[in-house]
N, C-alpha and C. Protein backbone atom coordinates (compact mmCIF):
# COMPACT_ATOMS: atom_id res chain seq x y z
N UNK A 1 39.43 11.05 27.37
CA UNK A 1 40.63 10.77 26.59
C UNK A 1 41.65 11.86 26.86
N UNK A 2 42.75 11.50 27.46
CA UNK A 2 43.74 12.82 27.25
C UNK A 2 44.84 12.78 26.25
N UNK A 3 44.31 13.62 25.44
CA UNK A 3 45.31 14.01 24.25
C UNK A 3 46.27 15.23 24.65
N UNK A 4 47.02 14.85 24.54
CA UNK A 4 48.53 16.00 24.07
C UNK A 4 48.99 16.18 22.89
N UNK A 5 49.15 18.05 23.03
CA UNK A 5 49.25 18.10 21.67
C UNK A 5 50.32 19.16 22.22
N UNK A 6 51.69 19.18 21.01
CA UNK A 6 52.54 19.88 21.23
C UNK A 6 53.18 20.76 19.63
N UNK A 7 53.32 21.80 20.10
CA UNK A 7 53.44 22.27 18.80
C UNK A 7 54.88 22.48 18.46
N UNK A 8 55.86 22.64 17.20
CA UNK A 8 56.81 22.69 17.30
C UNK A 8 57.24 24.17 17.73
N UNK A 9 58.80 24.56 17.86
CA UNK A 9 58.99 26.19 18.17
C UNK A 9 58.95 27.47 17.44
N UNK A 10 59.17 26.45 15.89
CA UNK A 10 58.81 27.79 15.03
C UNK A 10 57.44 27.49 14.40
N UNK A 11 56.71 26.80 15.09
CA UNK A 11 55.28 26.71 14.84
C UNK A 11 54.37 26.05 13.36
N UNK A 12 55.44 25.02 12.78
CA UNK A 12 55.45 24.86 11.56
C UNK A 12 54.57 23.05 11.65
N UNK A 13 54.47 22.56 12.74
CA UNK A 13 54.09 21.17 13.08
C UNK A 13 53.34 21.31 14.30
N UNK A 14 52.30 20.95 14.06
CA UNK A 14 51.57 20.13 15.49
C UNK A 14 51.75 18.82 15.35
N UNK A 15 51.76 18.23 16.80
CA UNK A 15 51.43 16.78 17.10
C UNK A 15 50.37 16.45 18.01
N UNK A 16 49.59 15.37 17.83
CA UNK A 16 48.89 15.25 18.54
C UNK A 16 49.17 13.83 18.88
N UNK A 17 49.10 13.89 20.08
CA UNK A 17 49.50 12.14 20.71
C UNK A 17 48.18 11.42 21.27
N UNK A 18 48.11 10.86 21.05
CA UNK A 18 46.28 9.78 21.48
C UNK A 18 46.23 9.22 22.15
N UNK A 19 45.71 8.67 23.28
CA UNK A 19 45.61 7.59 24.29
C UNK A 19 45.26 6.75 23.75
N UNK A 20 44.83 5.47 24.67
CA UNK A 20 44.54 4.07 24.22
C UNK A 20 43.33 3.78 23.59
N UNK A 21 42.21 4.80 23.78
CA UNK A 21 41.26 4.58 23.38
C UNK A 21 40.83 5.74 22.05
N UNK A 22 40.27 5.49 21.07
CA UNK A 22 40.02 6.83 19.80
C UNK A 22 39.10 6.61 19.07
N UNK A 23 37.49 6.91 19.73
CA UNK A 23 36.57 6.44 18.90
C UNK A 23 35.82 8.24 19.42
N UNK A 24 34.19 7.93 19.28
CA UNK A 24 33.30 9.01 18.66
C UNK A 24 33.29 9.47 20.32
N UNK A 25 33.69 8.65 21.32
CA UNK A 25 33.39 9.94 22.40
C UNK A 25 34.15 11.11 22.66
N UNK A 26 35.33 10.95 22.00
CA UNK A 26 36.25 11.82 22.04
C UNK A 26 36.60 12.85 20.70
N UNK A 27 35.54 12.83 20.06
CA UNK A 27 35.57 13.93 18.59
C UNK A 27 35.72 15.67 19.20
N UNK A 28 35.33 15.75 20.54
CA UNK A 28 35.37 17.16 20.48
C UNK A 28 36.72 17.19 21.08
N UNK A 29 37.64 16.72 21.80
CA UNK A 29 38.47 16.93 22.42
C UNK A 29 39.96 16.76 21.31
N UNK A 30 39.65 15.73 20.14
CA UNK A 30 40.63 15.40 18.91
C UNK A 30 40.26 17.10 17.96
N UNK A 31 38.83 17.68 17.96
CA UNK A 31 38.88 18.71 16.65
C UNK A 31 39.47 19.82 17.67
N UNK A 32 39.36 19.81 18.98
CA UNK A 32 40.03 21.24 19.82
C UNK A 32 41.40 21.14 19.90
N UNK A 33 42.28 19.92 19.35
CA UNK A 33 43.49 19.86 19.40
C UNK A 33 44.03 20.63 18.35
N UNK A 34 43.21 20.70 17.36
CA UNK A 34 43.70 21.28 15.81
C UNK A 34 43.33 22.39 15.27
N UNK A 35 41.84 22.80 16.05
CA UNK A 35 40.91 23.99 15.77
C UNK A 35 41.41 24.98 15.15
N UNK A 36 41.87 25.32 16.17
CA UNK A 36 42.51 26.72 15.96
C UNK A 36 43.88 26.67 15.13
N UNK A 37 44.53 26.00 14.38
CA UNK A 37 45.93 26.29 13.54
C UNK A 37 45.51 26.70 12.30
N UNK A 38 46.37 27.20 11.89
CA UNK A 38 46.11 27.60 10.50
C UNK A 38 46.28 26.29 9.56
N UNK A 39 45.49 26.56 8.13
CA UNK A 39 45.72 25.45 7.17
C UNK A 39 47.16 25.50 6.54
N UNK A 40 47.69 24.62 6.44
CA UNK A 40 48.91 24.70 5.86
C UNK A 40 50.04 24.08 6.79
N UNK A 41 50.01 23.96 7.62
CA UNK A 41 51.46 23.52 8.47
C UNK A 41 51.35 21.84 8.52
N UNK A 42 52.00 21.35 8.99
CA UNK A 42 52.32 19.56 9.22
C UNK A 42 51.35 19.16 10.63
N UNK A 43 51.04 17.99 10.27
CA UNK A 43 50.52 17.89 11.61
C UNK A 43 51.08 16.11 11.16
N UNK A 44 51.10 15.73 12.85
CA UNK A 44 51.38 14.21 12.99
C UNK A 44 50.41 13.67 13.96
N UNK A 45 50.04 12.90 14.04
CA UNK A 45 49.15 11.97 14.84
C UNK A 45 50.10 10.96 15.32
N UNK A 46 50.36 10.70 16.68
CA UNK A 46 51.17 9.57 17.22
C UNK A 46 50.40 9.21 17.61
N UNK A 47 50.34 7.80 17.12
CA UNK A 47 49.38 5.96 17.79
C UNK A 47 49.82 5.08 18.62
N UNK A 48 51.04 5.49 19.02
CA UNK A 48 51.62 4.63 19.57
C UNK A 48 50.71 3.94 20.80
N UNK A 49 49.96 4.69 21.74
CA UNK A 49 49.48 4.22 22.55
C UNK A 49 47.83 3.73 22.66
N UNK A 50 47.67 3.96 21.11
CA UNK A 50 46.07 3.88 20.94
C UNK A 50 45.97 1.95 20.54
N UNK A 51 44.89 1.42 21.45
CA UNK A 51 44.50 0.23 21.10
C UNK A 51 43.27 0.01 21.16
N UNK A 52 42.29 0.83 20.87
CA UNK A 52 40.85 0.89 20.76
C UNK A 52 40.75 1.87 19.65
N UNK A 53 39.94 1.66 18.20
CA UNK A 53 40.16 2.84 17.48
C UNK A 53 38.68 2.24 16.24
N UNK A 54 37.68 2.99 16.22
CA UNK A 54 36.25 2.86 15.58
C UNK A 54 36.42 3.14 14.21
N UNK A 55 35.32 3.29 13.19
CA UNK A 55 35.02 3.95 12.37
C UNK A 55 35.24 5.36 12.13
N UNK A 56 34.65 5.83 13.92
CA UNK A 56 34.21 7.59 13.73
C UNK A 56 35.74 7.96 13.89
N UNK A 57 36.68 7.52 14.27
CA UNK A 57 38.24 7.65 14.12
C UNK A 57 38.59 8.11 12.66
N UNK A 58 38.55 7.15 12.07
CA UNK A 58 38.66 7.28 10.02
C UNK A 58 38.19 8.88 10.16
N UNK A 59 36.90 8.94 10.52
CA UNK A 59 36.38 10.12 9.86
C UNK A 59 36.86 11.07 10.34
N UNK A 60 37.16 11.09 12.13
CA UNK A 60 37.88 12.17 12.26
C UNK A 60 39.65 12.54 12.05
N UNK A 61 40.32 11.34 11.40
CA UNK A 61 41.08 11.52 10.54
C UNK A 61 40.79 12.46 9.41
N UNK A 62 39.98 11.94 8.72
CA UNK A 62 39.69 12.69 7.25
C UNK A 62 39.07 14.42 7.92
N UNK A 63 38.78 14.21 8.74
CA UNK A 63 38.45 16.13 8.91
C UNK A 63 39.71 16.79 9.33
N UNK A 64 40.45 16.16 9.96
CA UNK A 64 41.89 16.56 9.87
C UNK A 64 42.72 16.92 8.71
N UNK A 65 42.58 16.13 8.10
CA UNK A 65 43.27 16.22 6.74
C UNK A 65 42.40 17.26 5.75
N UNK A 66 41.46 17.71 5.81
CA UNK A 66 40.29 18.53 5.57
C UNK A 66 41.03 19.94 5.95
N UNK A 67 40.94 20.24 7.13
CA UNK A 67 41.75 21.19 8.33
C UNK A 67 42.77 21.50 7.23
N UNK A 68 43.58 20.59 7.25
CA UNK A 68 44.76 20.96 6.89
C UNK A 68 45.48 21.36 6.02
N UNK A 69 44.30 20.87 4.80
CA UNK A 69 44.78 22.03 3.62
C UNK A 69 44.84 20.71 2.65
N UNK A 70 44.87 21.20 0.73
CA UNK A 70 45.02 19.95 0.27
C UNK A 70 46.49 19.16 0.31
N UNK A 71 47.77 20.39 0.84
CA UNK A 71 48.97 20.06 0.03
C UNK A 71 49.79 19.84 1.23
N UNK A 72 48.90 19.98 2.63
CA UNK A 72 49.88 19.86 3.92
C UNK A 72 49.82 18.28 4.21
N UNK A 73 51.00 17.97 4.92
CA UNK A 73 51.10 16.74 5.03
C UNK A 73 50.59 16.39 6.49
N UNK A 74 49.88 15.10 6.95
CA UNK A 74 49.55 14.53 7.47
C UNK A 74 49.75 13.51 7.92
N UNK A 75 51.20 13.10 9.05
CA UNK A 75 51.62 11.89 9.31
C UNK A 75 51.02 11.08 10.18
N UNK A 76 50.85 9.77 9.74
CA UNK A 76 50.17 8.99 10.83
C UNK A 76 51.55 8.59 11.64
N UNK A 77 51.42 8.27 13.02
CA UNK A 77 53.45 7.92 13.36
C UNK A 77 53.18 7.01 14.27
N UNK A 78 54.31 5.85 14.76
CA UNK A 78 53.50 4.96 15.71
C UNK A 78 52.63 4.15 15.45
N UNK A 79 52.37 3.67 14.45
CA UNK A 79 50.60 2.80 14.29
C UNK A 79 51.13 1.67 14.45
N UNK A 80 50.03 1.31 15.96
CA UNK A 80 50.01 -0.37 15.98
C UNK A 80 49.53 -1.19 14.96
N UNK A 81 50.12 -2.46 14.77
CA UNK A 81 49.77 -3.21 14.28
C UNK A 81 48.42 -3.37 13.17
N UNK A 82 47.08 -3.61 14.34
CA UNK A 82 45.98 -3.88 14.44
C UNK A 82 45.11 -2.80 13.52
N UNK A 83 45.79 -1.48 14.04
CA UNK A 83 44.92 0.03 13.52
C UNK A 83 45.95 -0.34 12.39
N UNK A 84 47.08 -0.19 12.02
CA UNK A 84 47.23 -0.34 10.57
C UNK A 84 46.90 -0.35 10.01
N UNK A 85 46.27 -2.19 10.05
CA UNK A 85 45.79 -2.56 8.78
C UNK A 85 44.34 -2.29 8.81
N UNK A 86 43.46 -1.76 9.48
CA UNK A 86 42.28 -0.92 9.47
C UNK A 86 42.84 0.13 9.01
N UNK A 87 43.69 1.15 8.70
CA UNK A 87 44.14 1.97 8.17
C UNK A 87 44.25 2.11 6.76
N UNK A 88 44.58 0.62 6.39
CA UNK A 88 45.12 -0.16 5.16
C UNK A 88 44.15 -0.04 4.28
N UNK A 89 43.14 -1.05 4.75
CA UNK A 89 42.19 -1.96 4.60
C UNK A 89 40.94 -0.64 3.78
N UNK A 90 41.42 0.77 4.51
CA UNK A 90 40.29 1.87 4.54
C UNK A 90 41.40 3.13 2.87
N UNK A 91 42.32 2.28 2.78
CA UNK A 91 43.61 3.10 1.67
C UNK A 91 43.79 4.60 2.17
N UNK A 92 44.33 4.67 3.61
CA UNK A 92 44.55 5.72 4.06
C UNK A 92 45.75 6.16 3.96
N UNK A 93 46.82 5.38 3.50
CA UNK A 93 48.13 5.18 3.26
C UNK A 93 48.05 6.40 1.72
N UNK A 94 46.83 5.91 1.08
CA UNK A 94 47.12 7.36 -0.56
C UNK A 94 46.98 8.87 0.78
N UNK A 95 46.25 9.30 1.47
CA UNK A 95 46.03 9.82 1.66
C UNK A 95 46.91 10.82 2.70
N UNK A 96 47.28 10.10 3.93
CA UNK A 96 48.37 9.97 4.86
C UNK A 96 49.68 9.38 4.82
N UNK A 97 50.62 10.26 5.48
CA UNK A 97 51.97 9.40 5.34
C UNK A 97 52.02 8.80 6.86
N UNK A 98 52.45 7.44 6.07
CA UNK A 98 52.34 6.96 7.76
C UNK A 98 54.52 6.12 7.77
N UNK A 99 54.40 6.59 9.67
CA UNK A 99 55.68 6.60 9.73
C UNK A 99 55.34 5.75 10.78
């Protein structure tokens, strides 16, 4: 899976952008995108290009949001269609802001 992740300049946002595919083979390469930041800053997840997306996805959502502190925000951005409403369906919307 190649993920890109770009951070902003005054270092206040990561993004992480996903390929087409986002299930459990790729958990170590999604937690090394985030590892190392401190808790507290923004992070966004862009979906735009993801059209394969599991269970173990959800979860490694929720360790993200874990990561990140209780009060930092967590945008989902880009979500197709399909992952949406698996998104929906899972009330990730209380949890995540999705753009």
């Amino acid at each position: 899976m190649a993920i890109e992740v770009k951070k902003s300049s005054d270092g206040k946002e990561l993004t992480i952008y996903l390929d087409e595919q986002f299930d459990f083979a790729h958990h170590k390469d999604f937690r090394e995108a985030y590892r190392n930041e401190p808790p507290g800053i923004r992070y966004r997840v862009n979906l735009a290009r993801a059209r394969y997306f599991d269970s173990s996805a959800l979860g490694m959502l929720l360790l993200l949001k874990k990561h990140a502190g209780g009060k930092a925000e967590v945008i989902l951005e880009d979500i197709p269609g399909e992952i949406r409403e698996v998104l929906e369906v899972a009330n990730f919307q209380k949890l995540f802001t999705f753009r």
